[in-house]
Protein backbone atom coordinates (compact mmCIF):
# COMPACT_ATOMS: atom_id res chain seq x y z
CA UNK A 1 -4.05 19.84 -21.38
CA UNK A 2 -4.07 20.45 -18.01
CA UNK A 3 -0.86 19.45 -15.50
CA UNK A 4 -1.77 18.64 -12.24
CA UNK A 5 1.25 18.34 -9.13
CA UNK A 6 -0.11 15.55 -6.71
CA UNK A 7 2.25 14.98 -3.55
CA UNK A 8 2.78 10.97 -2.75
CA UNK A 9 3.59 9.42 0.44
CA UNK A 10 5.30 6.44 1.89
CA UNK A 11 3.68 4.52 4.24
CA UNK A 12 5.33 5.63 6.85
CA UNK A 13 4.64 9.19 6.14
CA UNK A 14 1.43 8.70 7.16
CA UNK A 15 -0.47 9.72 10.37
CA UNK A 16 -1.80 7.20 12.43
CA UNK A 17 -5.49 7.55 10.39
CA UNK A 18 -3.79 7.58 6.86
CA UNK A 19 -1.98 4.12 8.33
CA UNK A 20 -5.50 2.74 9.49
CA UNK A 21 -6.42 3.53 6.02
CA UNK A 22 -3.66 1.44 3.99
CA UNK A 23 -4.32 -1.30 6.45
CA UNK A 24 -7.91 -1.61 5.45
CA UNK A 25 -7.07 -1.25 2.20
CA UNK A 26 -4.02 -3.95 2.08
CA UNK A 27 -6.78 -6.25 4.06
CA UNK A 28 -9.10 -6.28 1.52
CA UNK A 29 -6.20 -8.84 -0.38
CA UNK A 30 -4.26 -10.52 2.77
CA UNK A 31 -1.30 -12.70 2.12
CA UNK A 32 -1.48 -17.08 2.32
CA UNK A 33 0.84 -17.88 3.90
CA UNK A 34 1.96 -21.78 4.95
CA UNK A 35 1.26 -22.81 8.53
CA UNK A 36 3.91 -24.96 10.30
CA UNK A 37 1.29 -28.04 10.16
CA UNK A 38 1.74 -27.05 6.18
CA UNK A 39 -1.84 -25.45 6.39
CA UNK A 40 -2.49 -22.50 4.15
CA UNK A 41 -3.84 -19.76 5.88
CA UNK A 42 -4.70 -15.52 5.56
CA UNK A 43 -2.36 -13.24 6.86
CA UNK A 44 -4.15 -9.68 7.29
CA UNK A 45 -1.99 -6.46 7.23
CA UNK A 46 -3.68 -5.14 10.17
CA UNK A 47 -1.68 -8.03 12.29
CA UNK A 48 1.37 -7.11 11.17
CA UNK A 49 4.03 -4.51 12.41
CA UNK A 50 4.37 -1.22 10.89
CA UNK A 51 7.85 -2.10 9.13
CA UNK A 52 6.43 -5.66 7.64
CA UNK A 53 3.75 -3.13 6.06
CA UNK A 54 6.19 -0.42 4.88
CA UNK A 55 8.70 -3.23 3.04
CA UNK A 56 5.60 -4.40 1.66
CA UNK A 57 4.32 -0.75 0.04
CA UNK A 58 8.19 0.02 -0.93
CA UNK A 59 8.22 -3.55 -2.59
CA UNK A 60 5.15 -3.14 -4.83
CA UNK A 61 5.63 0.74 -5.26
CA UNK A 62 2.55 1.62 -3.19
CA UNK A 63 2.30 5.62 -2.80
CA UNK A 64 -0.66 7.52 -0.75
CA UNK A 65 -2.65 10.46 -0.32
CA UNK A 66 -2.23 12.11 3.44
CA UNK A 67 -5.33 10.51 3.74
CA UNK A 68 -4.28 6.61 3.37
CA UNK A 69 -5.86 6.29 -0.49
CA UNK A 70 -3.77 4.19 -3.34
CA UNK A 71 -2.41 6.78 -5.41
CA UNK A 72 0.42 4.71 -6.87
CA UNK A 73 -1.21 3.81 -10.00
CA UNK A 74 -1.17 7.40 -11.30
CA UNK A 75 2.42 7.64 -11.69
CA UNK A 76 1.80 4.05 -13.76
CA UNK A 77 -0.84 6.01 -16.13
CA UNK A 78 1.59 9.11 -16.28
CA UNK A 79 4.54 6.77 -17.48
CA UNK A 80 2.69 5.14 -20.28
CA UNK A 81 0.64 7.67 -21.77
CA UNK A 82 4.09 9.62 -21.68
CA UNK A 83 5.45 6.87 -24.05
């Protein structure tokens, strides 16, 4: 077996290119959210503010490569083949 260190970033870590990265990758699943006529509508990441997108990686343990990419679900894999 081979161990293999991989560093993991917050969100706001990131350069401005690694942060255009997230966004397109959070927009491929934007938020519905409830209009105030009580319309359901998309909300897109790339609209919103750089602190409503880091609450929303620290919330659902998002983690990145310097480059932007979803590494979060390796420390997942790592935890249950651990167990």
């Amino acid at each position: 077996m081979k161990t293999i260190t991989i560093e993991a970033y917050n969100y706001n870590d990131l350069d401005e290119a690694g942060k255009a990265s997230v966004r397109v990758w959070l927009d491929e699943a934007p938020v519905e959210v409830e209009n105030d006529r009580g319309e359901f509508e998309f909300r897109y990441f790339s609209d919103m503010t750089d602190e409503d997108i880091q609450d929303h990686c620290e919330v659902n343990g998002y983690l990145f490569t310097t480059l932007g990419r979803p590494i979060h679900h390796l420390e997942r894999e790592m935890a249950i083949s651990a167990s």
